[in-house]
N, C-alpha and C. Protein backbone atom coordinates (compact mmCIF):
# COMPACT_ATOMS: atom_id res chain seq x y z
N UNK A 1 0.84 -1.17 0.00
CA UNK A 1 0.00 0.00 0.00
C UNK A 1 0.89 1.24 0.00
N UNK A 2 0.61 2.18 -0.96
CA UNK A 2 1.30 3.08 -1.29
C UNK A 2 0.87 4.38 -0.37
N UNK A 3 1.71 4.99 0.43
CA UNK A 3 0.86 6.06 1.36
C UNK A 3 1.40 7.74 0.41
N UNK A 4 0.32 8.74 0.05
CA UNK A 4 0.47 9.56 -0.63
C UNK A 4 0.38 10.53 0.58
N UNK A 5 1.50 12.14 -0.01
CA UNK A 5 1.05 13.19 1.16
C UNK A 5 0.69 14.28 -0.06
N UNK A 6 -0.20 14.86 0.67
CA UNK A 6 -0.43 15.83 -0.02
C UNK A 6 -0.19 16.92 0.70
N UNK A 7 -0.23 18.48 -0.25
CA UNK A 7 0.28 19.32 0.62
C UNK A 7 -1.07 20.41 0.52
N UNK A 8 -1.89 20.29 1.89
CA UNK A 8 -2.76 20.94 1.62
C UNK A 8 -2.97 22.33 1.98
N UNK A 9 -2.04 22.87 2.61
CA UNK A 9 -2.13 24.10 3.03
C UNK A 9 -0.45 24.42 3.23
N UNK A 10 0.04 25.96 3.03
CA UNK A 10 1.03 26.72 2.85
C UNK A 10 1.42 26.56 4.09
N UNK A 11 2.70 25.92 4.64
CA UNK A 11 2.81 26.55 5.90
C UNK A 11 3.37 27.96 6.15
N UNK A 12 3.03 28.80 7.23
CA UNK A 12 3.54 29.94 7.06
C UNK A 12 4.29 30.09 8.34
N UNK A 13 5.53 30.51 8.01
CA UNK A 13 6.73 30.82 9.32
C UNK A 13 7.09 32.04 9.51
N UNK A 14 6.54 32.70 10.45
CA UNK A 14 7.53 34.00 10.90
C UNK A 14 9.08 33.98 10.59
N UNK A 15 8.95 35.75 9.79
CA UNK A 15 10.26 35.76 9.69
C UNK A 15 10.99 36.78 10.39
N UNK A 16 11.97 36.59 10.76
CA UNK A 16 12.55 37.10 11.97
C UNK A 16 13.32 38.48 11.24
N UNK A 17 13.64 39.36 12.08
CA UNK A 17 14.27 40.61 11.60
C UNK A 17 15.25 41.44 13.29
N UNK A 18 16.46 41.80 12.71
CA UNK A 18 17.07 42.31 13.90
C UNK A 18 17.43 43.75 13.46
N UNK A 19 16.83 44.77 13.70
CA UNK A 19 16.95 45.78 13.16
C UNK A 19 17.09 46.82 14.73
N UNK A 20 18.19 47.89 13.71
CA UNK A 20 17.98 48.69 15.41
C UNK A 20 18.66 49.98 14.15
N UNK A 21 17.81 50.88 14.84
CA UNK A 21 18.00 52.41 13.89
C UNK A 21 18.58 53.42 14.69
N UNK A 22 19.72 53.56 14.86
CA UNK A 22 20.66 54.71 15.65
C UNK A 22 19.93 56.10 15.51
N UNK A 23 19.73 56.78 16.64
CA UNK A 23 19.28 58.05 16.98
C UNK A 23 20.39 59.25 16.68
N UNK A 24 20.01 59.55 15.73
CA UNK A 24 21.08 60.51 14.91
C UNK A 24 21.07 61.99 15.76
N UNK A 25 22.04 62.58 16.46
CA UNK A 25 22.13 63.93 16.81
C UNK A 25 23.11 64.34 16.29
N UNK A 26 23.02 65.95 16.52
CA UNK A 26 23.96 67.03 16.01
C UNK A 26 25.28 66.81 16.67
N UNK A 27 24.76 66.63 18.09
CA UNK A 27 26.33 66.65 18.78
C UNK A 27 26.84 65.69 19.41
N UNK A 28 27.64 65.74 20.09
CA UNK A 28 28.67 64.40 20.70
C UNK A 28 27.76 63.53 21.53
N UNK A 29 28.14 62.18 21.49
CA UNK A 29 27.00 61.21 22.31
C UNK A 29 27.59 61.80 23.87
N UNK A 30 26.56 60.80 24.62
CA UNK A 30 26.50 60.74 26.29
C UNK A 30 27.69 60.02 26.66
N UNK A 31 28.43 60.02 27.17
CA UNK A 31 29.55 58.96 27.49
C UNK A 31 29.31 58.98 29.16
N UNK A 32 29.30 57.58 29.34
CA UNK A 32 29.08 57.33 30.97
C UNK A 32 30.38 56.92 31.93
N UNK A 33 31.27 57.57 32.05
CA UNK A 33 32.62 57.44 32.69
C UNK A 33 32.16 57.10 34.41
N UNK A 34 31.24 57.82 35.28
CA UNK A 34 31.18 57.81 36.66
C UNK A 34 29.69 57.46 36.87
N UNK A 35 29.06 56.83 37.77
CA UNK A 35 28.08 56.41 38.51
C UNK A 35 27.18 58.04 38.19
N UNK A 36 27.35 58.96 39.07
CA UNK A 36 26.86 60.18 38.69
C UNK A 36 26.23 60.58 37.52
N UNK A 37 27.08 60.39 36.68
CA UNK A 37 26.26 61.03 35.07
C UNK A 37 25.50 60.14 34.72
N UNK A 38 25.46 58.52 35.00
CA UNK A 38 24.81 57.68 34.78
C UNK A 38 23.27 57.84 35.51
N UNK A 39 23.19 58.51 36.64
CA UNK A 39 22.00 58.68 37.92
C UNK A 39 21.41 59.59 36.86
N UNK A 40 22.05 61.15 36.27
CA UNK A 40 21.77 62.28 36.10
C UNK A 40 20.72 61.90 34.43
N UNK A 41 21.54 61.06 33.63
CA UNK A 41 20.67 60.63 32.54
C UNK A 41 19.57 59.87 32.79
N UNK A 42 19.99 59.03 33.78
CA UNK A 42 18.58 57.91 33.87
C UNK A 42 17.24 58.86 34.45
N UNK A 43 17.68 60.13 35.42
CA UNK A 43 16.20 60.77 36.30
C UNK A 43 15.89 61.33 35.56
N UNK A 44 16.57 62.15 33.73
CA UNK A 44 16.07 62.74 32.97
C UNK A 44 14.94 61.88 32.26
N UNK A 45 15.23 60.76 32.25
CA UNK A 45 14.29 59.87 31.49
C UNK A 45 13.25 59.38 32.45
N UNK A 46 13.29 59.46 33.26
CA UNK A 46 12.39 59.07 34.52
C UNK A 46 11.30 60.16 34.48
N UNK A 47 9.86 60.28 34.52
CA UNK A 47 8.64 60.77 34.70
C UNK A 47 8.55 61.41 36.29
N UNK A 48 8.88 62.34 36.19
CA UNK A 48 9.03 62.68 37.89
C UNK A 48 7.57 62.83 38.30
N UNK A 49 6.91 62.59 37.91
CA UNK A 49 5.38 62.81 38.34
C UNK A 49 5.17 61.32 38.61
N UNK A 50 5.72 60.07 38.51
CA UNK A 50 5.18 59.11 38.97
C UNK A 50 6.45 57.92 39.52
N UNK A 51 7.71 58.92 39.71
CA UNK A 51 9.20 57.96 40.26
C UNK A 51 8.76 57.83 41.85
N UNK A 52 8.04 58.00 42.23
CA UNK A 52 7.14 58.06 43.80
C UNK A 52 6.29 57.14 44.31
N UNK A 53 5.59 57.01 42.69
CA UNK A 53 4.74 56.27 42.60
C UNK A 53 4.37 54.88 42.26
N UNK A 54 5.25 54.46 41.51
CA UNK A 54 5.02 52.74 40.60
C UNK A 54 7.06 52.61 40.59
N UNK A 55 7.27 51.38 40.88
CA UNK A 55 8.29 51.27 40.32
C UNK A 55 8.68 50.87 38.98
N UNK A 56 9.78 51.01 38.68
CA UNK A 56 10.34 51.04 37.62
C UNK A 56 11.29 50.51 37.13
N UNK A 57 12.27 49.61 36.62
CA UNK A 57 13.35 49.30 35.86
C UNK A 57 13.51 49.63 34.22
N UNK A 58 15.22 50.24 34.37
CA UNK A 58 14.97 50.86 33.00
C UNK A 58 16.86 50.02 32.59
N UNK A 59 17.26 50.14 31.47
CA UNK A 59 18.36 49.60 31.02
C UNK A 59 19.12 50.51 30.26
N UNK A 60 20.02 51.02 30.12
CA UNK A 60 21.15 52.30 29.64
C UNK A 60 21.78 51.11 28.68
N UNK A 61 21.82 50.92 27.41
CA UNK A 61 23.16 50.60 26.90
C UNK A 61 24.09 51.54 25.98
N UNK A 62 25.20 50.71 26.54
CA UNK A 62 26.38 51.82 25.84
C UNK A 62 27.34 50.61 24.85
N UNK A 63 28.52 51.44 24.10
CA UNK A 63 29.49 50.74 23.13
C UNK A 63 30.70 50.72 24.01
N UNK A 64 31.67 50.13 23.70
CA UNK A 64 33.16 50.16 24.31
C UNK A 64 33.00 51.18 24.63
N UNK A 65 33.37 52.37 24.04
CA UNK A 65 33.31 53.58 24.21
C UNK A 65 32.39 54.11 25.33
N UNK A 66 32.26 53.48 26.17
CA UNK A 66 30.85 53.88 27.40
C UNK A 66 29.77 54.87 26.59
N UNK A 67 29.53 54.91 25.31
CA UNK A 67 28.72 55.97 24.61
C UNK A 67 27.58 55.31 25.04
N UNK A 68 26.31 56.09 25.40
CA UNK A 68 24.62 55.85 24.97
C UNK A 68 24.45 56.00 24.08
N UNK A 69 24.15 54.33 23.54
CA UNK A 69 23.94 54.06 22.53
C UNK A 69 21.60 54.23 22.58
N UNK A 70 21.19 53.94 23.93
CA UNK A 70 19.78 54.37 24.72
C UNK A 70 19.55 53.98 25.51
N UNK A 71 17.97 54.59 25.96
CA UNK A 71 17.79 53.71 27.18
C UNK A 71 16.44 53.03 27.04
N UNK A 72 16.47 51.78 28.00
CA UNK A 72 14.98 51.42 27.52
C UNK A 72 14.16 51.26 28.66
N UNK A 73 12.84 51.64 28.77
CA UNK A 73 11.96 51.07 30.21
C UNK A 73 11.14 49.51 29.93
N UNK A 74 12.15 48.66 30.16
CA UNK A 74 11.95 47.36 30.95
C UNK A 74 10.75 46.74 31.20
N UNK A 75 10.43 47.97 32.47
CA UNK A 75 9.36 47.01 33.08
C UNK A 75 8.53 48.31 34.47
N UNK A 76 7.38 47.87 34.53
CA UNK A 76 6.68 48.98 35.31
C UNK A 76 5.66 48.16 36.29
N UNK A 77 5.54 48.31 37.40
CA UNK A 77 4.85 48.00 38.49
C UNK A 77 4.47 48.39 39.39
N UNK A 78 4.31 47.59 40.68
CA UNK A 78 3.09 48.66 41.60
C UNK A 78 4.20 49.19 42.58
N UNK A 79 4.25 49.58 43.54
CA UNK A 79 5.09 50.34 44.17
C UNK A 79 6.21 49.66 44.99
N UNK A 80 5.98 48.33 44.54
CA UNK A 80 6.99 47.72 45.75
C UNK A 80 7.62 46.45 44.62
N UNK A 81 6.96 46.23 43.76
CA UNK A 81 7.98 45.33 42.73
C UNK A 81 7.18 45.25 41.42
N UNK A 82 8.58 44.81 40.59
CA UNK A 82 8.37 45.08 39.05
C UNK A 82 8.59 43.57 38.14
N UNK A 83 7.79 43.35 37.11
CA UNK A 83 8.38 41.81 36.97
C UNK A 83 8.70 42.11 35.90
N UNK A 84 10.24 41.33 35.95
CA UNK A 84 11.03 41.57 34.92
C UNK A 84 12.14 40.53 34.55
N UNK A 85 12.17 40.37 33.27
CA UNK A 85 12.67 39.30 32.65
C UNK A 85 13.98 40.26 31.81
N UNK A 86 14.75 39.49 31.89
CA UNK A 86 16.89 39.21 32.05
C UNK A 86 16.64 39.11 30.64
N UNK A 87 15.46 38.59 30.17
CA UNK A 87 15.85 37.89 28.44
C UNK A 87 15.67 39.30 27.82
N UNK A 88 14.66 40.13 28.03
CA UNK A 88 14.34 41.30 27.64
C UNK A 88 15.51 42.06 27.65
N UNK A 89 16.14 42.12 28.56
CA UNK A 89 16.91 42.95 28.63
C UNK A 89 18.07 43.19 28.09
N UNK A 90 18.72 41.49 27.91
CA UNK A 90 20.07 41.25 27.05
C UNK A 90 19.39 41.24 25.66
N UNK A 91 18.26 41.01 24.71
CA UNK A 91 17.79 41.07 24.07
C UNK A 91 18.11 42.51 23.09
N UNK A 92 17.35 43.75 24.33
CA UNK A 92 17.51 44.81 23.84
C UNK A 92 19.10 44.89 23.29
N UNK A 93 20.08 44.10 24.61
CA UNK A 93 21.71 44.12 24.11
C UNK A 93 22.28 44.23 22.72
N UNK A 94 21.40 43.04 23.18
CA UNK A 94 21.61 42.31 21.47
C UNK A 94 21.65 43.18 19.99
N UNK A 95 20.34 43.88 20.25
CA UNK A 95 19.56 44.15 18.60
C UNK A 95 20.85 45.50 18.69
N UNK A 96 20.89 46.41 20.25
CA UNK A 96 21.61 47.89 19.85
C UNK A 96 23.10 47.23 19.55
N UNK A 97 23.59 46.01 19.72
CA UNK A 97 24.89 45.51 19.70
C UNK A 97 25.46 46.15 20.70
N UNK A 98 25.32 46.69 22.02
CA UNK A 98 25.65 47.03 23.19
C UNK A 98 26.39 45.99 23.75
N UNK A 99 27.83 47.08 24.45
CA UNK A 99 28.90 46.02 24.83
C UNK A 99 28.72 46.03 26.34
N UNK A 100 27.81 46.97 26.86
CA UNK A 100 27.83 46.78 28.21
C UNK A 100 26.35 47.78 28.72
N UNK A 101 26.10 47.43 29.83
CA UNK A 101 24.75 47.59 30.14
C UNK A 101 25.22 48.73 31.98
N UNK A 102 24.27 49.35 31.72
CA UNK A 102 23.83 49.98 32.99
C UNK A 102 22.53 49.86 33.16
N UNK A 103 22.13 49.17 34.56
CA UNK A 103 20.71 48.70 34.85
C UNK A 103 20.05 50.14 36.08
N UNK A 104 18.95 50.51 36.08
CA UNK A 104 18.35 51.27 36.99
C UNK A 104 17.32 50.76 37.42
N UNK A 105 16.74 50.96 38.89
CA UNK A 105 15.36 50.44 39.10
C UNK A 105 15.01 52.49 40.37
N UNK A 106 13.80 52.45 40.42
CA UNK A 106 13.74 53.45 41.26
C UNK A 106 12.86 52.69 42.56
N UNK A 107 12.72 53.55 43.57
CA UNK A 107 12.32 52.75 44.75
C UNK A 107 11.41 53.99 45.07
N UNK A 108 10.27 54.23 44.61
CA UNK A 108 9.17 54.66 44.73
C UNK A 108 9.29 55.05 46.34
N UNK A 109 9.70 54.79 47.63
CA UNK A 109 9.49 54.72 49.31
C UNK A 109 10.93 55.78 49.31
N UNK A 110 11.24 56.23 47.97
CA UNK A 110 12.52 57.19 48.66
C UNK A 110 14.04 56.55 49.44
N UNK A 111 13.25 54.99 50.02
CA UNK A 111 14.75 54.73 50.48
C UNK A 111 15.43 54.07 49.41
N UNK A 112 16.75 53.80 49.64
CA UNK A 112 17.78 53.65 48.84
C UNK A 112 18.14 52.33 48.87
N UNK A 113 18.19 51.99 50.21
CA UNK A 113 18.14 50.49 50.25
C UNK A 113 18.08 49.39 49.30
N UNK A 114 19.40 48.39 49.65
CA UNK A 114 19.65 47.33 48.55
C UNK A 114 19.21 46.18 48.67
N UNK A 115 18.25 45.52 48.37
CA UNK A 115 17.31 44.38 48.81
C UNK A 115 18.34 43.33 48.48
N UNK A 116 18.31 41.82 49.50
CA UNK A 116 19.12 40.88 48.86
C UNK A 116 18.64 40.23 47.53
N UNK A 117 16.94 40.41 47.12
CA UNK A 117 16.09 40.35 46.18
C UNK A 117 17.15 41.04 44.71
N UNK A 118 17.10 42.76 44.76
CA UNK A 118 17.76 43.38 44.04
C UNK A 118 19.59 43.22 43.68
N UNK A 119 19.81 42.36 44.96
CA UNK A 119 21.71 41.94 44.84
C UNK A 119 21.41 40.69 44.19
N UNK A 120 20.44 40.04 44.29
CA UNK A 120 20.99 38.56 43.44
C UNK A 120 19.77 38.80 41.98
N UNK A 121 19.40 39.79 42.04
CA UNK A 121 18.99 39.93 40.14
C UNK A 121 20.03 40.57 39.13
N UNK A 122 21.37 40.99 39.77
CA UNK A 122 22.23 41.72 39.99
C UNK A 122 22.69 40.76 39.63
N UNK A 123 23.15 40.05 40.55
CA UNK A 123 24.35 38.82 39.96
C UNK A 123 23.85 37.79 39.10
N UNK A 124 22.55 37.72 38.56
CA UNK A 124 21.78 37.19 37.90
C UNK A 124 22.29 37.26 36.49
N UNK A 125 22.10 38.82 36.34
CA UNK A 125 22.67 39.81 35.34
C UNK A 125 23.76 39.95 34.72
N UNK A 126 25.03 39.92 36.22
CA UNK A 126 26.26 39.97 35.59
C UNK A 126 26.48 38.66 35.34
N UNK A 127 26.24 37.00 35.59
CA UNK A 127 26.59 36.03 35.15
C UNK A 127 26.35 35.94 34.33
N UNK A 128 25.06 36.37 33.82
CA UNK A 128 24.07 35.93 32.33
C UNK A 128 24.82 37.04 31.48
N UNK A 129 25.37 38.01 31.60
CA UNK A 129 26.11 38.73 30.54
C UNK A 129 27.55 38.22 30.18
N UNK A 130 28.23 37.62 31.01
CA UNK A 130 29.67 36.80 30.90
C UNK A 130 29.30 36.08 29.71
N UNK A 131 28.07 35.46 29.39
CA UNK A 131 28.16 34.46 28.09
C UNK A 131 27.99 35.41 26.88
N UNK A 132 27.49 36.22 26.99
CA UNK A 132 27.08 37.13 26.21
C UNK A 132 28.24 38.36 25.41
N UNK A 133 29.11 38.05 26.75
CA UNK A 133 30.08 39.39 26.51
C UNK A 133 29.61 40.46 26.89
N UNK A 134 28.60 40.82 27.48
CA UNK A 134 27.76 42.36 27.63
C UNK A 134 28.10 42.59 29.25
N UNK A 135 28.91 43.43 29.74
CA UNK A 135 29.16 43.76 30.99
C UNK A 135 28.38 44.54 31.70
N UNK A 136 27.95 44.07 32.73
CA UNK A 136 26.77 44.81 33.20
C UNK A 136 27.76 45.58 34.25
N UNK A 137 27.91 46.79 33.85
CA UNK A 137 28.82 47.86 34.26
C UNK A 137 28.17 48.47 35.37
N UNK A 138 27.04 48.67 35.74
CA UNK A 138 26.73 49.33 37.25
C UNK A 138 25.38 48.93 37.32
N UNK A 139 24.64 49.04 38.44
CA UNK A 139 23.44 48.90 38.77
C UNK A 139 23.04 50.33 39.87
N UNK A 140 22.05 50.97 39.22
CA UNK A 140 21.53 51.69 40.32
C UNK A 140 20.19 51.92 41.21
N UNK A 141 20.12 52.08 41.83
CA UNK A 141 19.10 51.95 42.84
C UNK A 141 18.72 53.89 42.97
N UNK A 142 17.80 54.23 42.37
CA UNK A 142 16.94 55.90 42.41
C UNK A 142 16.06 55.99 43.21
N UNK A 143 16.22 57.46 43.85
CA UNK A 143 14.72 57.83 44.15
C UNK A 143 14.83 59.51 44.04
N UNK A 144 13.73 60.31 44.02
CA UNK A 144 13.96 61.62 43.91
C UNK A 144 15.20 62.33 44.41
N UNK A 145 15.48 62.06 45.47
CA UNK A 145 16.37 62.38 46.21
C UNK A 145 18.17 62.03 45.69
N UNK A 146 18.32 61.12 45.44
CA UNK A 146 19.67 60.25 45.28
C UNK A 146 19.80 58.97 44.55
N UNK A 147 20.88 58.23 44.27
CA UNK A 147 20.70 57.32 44.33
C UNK A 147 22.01 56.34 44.74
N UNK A 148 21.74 55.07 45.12
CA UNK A 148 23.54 54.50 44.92
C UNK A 148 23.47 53.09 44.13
N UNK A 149 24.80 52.90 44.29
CA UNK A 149 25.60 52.57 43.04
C UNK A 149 26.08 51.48 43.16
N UNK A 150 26.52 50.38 42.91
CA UNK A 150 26.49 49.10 42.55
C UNK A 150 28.22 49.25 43.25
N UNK A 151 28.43 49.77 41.85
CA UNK A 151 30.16 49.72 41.34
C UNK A 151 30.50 50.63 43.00
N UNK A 152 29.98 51.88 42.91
CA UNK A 152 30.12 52.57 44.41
C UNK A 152 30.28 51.97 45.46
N UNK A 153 29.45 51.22 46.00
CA UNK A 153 29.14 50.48 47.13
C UNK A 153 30.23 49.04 47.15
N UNK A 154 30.65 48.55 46.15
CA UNK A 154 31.68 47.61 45.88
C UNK A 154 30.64 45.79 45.73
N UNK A 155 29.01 46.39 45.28
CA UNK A 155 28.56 45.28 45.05
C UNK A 155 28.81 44.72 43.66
N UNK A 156 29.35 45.16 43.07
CA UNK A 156 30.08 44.77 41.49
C UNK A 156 31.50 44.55 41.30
């Protein structure tokens, strides 16, 4: 018995695309040399009408060159945690070809405080970038007031 296939329908496969379109300015990029200028760009991008209010994680990537290459908002939640996925984030790595990452979260309660929660998504981060090559160069912790610093504090 002879078994026949027929082909009755097209299969159709997503096709994949990695595209990333550089933000063209007049003048010299952002270069992130110190913890500081890194705080000072991320609260510009931060909504001060609601850094009080919902938390937030946002991701800075830069080139060798510590240049901002952008930044992206992650992930948004209620005032005390944000759910957020590592794949997203090296992802974004990926498409800007970013050689290294600066991570931000803000803490809506004003304190500054480093949760052991927030130290091991942290080391989460920097292991999962070792395969990657993408150095997760600082982590900061915001609130209106201040913020601190990963690399600062000597948790990096």
């Amino acid at each position: 018995m002879e078994k026949k296939t027929e082909q009755t329908e097209v299969m159709s496969i997503p096709q994949i695309q990695l595209i990333y379109v550089s933000g063209k300015s007049d003048g010299p990029k952002v270069q992130i040399k110190e913890p500081h200028i890194a705080y000072e760009a991320f609260k510009q991008s931060w909504n001060a009408r609601t850094i009080e209010l919902v938390m937030e994680l946002k991701v800075m990537y830069l080139n060798n060159a510590a240049e901002v290459l952008g930044i992206y908002p992650v992930s948004s939640g209620g005032r005390e945690k944000a759910n957020i996925d590592p794949r997203v984030i090296f992802a974004g790595a990926l498409i800007h070809a970013a050689t290294n990452i600066i991570v931000c979260v803000n803490h809506p309660s004003g304190k500054l405080e480093v949760s052991e929660q927030t130290r091991a998504f942290a080391n989460k981060l920097k292991n999962g970038g070792k395969l990657l090559e993408i150095e997760l160069t600082d982590f900061l912790v915001i609130s209106q007031e201040g913020y601190k610093s990963f690399t600062e504090i000597g948790l990096l």
